[in-house]
Protein backbone atom coordinates (compact mmCIF):
# COMPACT_ATOMS: atom_id res chain seq x y z
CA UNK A 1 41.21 -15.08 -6.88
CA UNK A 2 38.39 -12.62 -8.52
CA UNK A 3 38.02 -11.16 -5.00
CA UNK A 4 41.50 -10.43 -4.82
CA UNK A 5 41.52 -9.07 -8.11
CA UNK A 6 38.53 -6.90 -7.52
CA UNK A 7 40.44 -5.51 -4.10
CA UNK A 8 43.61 -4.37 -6.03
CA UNK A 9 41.21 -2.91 -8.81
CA UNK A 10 39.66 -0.79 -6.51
CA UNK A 11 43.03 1.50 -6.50
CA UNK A 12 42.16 2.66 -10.32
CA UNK A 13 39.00 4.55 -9.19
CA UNK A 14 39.88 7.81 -9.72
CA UNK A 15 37.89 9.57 -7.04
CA UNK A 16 39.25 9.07 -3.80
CA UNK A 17 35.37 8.93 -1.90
CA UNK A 18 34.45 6.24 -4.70
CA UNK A 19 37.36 4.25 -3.56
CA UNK A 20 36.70 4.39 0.14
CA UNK A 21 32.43 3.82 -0.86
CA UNK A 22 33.85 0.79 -2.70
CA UNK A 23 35.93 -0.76 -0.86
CA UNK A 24 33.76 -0.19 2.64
CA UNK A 25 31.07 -2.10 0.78
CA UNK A 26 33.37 -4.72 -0.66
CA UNK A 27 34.13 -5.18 3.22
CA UNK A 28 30.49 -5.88 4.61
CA UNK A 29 29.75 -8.16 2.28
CA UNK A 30 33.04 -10.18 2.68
CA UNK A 31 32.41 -9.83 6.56
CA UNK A 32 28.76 -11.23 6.43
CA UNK A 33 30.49 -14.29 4.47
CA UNK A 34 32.57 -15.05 7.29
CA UNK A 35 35.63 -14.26 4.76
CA UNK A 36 38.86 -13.03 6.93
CA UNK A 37 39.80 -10.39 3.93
CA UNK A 38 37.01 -7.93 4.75
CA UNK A 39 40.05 -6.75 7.07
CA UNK A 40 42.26 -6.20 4.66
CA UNK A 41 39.22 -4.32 2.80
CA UNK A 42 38.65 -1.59 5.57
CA UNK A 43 42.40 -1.13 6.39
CA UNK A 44 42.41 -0.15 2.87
CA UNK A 45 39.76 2.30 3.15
CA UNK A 46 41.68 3.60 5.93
CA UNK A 47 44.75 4.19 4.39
CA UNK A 48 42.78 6.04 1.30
CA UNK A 49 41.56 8.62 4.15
CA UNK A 50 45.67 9.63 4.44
CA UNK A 51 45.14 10.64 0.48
CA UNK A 52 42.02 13.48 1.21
CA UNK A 53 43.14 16.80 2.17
CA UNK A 54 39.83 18.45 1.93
CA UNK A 55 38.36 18.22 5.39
CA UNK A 56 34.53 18.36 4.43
CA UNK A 57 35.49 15.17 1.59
CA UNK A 58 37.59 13.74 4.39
CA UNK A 59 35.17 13.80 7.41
CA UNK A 60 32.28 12.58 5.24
CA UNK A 61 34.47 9.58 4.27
CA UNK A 62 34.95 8.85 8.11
CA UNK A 63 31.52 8.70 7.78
CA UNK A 64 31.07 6.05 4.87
CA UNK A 65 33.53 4.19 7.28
CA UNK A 66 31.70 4.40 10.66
CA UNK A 67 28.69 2.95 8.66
CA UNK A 68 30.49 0.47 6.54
CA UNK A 69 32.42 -1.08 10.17
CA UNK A 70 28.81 -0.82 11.68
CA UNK A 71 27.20 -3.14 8.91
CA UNK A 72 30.33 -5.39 9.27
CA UNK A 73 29.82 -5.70 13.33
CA UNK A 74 32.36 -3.58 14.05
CA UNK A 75 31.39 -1.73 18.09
CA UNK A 76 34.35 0.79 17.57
CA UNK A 77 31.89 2.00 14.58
CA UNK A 78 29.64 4.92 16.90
CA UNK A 79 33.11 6.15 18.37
CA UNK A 80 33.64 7.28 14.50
CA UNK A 81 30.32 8.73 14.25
CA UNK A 82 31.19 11.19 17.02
CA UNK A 83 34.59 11.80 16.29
CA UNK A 84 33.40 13.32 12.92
CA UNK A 85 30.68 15.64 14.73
CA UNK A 86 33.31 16.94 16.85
CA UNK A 87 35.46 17.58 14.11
CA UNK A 88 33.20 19.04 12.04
CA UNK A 89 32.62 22.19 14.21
CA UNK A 90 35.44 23.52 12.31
CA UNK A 91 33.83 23.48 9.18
CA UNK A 92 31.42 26.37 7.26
CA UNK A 93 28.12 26.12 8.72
CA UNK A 94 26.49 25.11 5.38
CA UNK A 95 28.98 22.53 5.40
CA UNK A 96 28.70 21.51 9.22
CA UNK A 97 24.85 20.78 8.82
CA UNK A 98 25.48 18.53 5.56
CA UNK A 99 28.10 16.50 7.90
CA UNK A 100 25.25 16.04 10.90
CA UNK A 101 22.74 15.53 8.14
CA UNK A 102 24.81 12.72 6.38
CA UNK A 103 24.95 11.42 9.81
CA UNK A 104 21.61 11.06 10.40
CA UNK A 105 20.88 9.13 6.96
CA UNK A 106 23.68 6.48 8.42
CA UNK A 107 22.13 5.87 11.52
CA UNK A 108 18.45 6.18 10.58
CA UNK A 109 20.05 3.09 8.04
CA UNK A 110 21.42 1.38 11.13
CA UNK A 111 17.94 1.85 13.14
CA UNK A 112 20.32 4.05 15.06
CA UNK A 113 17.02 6.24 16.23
CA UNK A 114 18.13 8.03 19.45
CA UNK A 115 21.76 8.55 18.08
CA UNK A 116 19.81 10.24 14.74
CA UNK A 117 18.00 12.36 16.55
CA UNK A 118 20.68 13.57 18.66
CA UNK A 119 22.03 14.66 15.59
CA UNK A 120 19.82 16.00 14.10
CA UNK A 121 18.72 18.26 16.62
CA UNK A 122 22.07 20.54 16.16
CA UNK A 123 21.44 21.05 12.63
CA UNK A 124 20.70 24.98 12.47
CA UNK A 125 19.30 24.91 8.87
CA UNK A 126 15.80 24.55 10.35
CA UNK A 127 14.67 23.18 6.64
CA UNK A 128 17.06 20.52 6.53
CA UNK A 129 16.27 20.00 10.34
CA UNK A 130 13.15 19.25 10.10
CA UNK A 131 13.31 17.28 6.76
CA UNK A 132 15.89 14.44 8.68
CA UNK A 133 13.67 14.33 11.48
CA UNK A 134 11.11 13.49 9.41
CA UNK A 135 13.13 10.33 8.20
CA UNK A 136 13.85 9.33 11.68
CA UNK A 137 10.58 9.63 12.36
CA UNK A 138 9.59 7.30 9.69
CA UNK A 139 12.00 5.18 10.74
CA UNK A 140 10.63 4.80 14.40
CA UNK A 141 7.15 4.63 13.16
CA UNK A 142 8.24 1.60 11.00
CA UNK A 143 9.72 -0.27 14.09
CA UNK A 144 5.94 0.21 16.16
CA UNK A 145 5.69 -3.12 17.07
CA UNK A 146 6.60 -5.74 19.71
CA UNK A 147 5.83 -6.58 23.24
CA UNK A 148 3.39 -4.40 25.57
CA UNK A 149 6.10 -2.64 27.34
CA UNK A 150 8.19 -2.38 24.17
CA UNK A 151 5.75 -0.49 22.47
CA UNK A 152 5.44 1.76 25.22
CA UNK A 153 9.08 2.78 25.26
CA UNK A 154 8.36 3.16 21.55
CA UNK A 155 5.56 5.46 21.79
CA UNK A 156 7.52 7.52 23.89
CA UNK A 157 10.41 7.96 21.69
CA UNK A 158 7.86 8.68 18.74
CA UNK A 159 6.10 11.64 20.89
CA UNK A 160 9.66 12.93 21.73
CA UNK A 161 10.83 13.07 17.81
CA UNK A 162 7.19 14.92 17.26
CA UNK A 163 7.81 17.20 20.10
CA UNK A 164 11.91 18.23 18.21
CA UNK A 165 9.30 19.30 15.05
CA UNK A 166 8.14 23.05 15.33
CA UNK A 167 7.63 24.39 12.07
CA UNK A 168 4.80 24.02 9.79
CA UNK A 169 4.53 22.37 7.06
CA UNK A 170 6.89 19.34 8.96
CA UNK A 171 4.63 19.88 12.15
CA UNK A 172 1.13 18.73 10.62
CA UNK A 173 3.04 16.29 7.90
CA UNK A 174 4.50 14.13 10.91
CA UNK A 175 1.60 14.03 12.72
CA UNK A 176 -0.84 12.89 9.58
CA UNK A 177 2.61 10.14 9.37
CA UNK A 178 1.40 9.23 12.68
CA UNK A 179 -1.62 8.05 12.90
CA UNK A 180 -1.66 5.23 10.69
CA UNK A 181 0.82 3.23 12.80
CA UNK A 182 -0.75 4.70 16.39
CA UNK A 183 -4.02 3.47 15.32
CA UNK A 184 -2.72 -0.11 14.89
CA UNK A 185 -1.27 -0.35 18.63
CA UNK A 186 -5.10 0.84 19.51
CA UNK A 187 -3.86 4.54 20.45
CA UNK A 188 -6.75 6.18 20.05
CA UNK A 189 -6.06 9.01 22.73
CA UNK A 190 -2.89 9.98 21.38
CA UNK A 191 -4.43 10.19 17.47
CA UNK A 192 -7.03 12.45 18.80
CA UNK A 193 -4.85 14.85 20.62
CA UNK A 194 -2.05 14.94 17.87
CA UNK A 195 -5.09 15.75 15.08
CA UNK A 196 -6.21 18.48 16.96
CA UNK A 197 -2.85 20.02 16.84
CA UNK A 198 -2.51 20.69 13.23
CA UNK A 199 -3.53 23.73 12.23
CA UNK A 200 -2.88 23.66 8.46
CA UNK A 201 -6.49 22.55 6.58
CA UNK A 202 -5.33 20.18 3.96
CA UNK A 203 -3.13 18.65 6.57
CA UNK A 204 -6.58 18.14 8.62
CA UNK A 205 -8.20 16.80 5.97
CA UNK A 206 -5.67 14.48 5.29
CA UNK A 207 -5.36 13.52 8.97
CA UNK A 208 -8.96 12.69 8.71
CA UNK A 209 -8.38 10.90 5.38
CA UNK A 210 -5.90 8.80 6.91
CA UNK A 211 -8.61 8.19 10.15
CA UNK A 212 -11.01 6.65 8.08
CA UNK A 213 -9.06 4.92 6.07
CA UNK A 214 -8.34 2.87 8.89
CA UNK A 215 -11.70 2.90 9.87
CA UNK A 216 -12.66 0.87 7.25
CA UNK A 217 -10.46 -1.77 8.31
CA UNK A 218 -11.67 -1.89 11.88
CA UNK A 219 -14.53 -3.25 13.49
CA UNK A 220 -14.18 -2.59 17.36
CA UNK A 221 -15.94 -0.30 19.25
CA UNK A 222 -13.42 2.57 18.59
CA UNK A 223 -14.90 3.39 15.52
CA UNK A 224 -17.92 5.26 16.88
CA UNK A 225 -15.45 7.57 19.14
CA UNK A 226 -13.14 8.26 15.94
CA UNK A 227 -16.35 9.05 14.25
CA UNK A 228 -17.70 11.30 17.05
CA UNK A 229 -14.66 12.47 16.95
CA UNK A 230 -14.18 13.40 13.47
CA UNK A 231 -17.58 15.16 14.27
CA UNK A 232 -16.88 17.00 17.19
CA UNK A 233 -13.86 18.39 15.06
CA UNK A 234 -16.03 19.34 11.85
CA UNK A 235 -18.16 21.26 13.96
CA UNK A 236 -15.45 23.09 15.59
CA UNK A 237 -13.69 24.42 12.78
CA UNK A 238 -17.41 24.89 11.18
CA UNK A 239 -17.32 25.31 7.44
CA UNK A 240 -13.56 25.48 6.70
CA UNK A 241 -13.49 21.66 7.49
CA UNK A 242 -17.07 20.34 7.38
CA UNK A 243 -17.02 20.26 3.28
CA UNK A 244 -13.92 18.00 3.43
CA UNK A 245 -15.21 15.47 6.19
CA UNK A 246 -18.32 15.19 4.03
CA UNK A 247 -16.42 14.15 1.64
CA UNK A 248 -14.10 12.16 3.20
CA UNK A 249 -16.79 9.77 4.99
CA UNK A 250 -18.15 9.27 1.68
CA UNK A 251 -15.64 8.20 -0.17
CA UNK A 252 -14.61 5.94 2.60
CA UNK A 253 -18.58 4.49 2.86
CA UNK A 254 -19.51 6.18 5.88
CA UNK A 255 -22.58 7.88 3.96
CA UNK A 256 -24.85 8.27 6.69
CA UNK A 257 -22.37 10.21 8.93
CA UNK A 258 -21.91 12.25 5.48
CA UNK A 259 -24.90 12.92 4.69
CA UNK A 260 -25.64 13.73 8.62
CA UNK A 261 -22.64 16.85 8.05
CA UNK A 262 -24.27 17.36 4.10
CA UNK A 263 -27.62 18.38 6.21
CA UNK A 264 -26.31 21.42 7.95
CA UNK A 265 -24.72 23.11 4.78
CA UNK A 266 -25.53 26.10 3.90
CA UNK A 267 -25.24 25.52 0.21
CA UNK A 268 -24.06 21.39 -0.20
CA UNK A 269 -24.06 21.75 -3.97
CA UNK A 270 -20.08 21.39 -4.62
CA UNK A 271 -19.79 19.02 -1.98
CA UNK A 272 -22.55 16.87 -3.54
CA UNK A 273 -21.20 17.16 -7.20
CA UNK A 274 -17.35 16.50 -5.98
CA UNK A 275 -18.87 13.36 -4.08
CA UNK A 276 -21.05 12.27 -6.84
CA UNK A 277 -17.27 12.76 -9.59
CA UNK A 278 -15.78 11.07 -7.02
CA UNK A 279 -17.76 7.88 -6.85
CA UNK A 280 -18.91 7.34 -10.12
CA UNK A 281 -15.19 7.23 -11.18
CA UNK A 282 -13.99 5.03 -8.44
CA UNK A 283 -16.87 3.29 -6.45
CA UNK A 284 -20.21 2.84 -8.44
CA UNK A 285 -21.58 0.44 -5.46
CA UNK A 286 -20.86 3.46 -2.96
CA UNK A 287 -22.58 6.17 -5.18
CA UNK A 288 -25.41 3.46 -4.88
CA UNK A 289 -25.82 3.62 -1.21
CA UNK A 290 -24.84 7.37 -1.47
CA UNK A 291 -27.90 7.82 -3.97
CA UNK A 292 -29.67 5.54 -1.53
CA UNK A 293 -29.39 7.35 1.54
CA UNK A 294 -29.74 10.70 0.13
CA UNK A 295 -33.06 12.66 0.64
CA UNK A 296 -34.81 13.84 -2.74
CA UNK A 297 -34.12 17.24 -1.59
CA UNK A 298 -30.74 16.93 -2.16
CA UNK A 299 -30.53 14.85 -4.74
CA UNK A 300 -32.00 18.25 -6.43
CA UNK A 301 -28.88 19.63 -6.39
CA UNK A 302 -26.77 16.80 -8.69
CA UNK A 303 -29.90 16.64 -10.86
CA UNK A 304 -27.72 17.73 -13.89
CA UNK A 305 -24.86 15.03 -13.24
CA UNK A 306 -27.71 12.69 -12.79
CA UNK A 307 -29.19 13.33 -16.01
CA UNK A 308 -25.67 13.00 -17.71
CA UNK A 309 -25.60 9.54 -16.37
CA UNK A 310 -28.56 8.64 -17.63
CA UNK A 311 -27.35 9.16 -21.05
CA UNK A 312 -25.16 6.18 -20.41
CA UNK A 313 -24.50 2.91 -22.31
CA UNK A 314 -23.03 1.01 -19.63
CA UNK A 315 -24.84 -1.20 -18.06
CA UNK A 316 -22.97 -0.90 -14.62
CA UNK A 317 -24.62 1.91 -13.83
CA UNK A 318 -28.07 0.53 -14.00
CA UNK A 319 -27.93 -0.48 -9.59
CA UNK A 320 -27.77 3.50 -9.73
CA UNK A 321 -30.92 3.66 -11.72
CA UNK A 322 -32.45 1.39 -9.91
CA UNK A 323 -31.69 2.88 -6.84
CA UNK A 324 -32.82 6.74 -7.96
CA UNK A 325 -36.19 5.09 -9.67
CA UNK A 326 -37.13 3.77 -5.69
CA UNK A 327 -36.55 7.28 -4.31
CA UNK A 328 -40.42 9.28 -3.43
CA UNK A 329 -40.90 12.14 -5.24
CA UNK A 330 -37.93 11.82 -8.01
CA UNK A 331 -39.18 13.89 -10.46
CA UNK A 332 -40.36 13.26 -13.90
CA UNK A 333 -37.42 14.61 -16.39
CA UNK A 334 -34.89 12.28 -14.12
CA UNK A 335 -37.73 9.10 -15.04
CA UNK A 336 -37.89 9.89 -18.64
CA UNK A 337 -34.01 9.71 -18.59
CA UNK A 338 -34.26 6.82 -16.80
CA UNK A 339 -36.72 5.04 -19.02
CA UNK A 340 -34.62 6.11 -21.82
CA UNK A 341 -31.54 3.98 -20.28
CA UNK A 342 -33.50 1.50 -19.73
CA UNK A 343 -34.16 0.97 -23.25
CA UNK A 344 -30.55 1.71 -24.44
CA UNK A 345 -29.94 -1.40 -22.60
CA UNK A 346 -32.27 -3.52 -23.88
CA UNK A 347 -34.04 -3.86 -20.56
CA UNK A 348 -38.32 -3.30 -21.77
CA UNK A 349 -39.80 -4.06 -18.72
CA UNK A 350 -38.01 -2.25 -16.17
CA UNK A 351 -38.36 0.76 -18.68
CA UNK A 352 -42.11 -0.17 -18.78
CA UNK A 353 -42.49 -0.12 -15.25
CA UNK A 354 -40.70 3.26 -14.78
CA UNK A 355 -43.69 4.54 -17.06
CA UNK A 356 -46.23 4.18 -14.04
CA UNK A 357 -44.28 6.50 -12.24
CA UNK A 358 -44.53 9.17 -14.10
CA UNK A 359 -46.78 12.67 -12.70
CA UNK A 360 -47.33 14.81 -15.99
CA UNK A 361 -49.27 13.49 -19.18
CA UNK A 362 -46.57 15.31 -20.99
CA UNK A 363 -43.82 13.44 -20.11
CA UNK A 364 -45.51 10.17 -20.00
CA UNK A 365 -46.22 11.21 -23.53
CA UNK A 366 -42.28 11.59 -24.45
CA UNK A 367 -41.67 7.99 -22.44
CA UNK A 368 -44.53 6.52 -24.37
CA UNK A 369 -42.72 7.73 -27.58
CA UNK A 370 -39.64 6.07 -26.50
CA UNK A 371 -41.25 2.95 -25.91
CA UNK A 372 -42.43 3.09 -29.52
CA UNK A 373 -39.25 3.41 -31.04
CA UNK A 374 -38.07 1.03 -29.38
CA UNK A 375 -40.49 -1.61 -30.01
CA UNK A 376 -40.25 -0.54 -34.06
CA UNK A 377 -36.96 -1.21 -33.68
CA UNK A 378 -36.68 -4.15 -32.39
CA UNK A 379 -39.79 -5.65 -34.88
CA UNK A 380 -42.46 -5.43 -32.31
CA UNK A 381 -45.02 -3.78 -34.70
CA UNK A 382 -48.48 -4.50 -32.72
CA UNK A 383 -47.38 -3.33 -29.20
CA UNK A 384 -45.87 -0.02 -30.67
CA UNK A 385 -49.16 0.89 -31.98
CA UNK A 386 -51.27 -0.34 -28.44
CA UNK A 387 -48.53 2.07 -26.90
CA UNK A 388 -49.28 5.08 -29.85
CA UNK A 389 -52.69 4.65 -28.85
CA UNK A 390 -52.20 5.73 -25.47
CA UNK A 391 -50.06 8.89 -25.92
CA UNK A 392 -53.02 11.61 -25.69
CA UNK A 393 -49.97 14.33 -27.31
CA UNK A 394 -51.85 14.09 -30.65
CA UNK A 395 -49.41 15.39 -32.33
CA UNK A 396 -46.65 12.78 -30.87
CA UNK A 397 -48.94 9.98 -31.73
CA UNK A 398 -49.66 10.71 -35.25
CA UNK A 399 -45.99 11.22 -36.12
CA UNK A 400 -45.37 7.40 -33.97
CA UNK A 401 -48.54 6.38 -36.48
CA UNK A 402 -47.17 7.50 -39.59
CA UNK A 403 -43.61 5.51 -39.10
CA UNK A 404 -44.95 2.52 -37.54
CA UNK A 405 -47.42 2.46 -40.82
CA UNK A 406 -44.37 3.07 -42.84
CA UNK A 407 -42.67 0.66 -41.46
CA UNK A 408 -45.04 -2.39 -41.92
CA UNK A 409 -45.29 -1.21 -45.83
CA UNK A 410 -41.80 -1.56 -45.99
CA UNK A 411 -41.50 -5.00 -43.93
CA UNK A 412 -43.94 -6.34 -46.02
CA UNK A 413 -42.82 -5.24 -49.39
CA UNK A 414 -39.08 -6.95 -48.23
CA UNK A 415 -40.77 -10.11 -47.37
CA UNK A 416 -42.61 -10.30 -50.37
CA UNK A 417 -39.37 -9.25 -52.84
CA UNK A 418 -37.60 -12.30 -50.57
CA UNK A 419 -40.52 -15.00 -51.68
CA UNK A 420 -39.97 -13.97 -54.98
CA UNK A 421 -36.35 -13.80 -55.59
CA UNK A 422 -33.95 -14.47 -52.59
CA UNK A 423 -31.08 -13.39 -54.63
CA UNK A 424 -32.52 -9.88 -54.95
CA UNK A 425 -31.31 -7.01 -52.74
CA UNK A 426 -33.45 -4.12 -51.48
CA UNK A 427 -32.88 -1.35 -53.85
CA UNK A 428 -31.06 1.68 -52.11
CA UNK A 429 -33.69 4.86 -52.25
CA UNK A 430 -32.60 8.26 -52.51
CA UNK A 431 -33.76 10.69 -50.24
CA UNK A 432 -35.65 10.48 -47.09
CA UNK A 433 -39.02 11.63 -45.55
């Protein structure tokens, strides 16, 4: 009864497409429940088609038809397809392409491939073109799977829809769309030869990006020729791509083959601080094995984003520390920092051990001084003045003197006002020295 209903209340849509939309979905859904009225549904539809006198509206009904009868099992349903192709020569060409390209978005839907691109191909608005090629594409590239021989015929099909692409940007973007599923069938040849194709540089870099992204994943011997790959293409297109591949391995944990490309720049800075950003953001175990791996005479070059990590709170960071305080010849301004972190995390020793690596009697001086305030800080009285007595800055270690003396005064005079009355608060003093 309410499906009856909703079939004769179809009639009071006012727009004549709506109607035939509406009822050609009220048909595949009666048909996939076995229920004998989607008939009646579609002959409906039909009749509204007698109602359209505008032949662009009219044809791309047929076409909300053909894919409506299609979904409901209907074989008669590509017949309709064609028939509206035909007809549709007659029409603008603006209007012509939007018919072929409506087309295409029904069969793509109906995994229609070969039919799509057939299409598609006679669609002279190359923007348009290349845009529903690009869905069929995706499409195809989505049904990569199967048998041995199935994929084959698949792989073929996919390098035939790449081939119909001419024009850049569509060129590169199917190709990066690519690689992805190739990979997984273990097409390694064909990813190679389709990368080298591109000639747009972010496209490249993204090609890569989507390389090792899949690299990560894999553990077969194929990684090492993707890698010398990767390589072989950095060094071909020299500095307009090596930057990026540096990068790229990096961020996808492949430091030493980053590092190996960070070596033969001319100037690595902005690679190094982009990588270093990067990490510390995303991947703070990575930027450990990056900081790890990397020889102190790079490291030079992020010395200033190094510093401005050591100014950190976090204590996530301190495997970083760690890792920088093992490097040779780190130099002293990065270990004062260090030491300084340390501290700000309440970890003595390891700050206390970074002392013994310090060069200059100056800066062991400052670290000393740290060390001091910390210790008065924390109550440690007697080992802040052993550590005073071994700053040789005079200077330093009379000012240290002076406020661990204070200090003690002023413990003891608290202590003693306690004894006496418990009740009694330290008075608030005015001024400060």
């Amino acid at each position: 009864m309410v499906i009856d209903e909703a079939l004769k209340s179809v009639s009071s849509i006012p727009d004549p497409y709506v109607r035939i939309v509406t009822y050609g979905r009220i048909g595949v859904s009666l048909a996939k429940a076995k229920d004998p009225r989607y008939e009646q549904a579609f002959k409906l539809a039909f009749e509204e088609l007698a109602k359209i006198e505008d032949p662009y509206l009219l044809l791309k009904s047929l076409l909300v038809i053909g894919y409506s009868t299609s979904l409901a099992g209907f074989k008669s349903s590509k017949k309709a397809f064609r028939e509206v192709i035909i007809n549709s020569e007659v029409l603008p060409p603006r209007m012509r392409d939007e018919i072929r390209a409506e087309a295409v978005k029904y069969l793509v839907l109906l995994k229609d491939i070969d039919e799509a691109l057939f299409y598609a191909l006679d669609i002279k608005n190359k923007k348009l073109r290349n845009e529903k090629i690009l869905e069929i594409l995706t499409a195809a590239l989505e049904d990569l799977k199967g048998d041995k021989i199935n994929i084959v015929y698949k792989k073929k099909k996919i390098e035939l829809i790449l081939e119909a692409i001419e024009d850049e940007p569509y060129k590169s973007e199917a190709i990066v769309k690519t690689i992805r599923p190739l990979l997984s069938v273990g097409d390694y040849r064909l990813v190679m030869e389709l990368i080298q194709e591109i000639k747009s540089k972010p496209w490249i870099r993204q090609a890569l990006n989507e390389l090792l992204l899949y690299l990560k994943q894999e553990n077969s011997e194929n990684v090492k020729v993707l890698i010398n790959f990767s390589l072989e293409l950095a060094n071909k297109l020299k500095d307009d791509i090596r930057e990026d591949l540096a990068y790229i391995f990096a961020i996808h944990g492949f430091i030493d083959n980053s590092i190996v490309i960070i070596r033969e720049l001319q100037n690595p800075k902005f690679i190094l601080e982009e990588i270093f950003e990067t990490l510390i953001l995303k991947d703070t175990e990575k930027l450990r094995n990056f900081i790890n791996a990397l020889p102190v005479e790079l490291l030079s070059y992020i010395k200033d984003q190094i510093l401005e990590l050591l100014k950190s709170e976090d204590e996530k960071i301190k495997p970083i520390v760690d890792a920088l305080l093992r490097k040779e010849g780190i130099t002293d301004d990065v270990i004062v920092g260090a030491i300084k972190y340390y501290l700000t995390i309440n970890k003595l020793e390891e700050a206390m051990r970074a002392v013994n690596l310090l060069k200059s009697p100056k800066s062991r001086s400052i670290a000393l001084g740290f060390l001091a305030h910390y210790l008065i800080k924390i109550g440690n009285v007697s080992d802040a003045i052993d550590i005073v007595l071994n700053i040789r800055d005079r200077k330093l270690a009379s000012r240290l003197a002076s406020e661990i003396l204070v200090k003690v005064v002023e413990g003891e005079i608290n202590e003693s006002a306690k004894k006496k009355d418990p009740q009694r608060e330290r008075p608030v003093l005015n001024g400060s020295y």
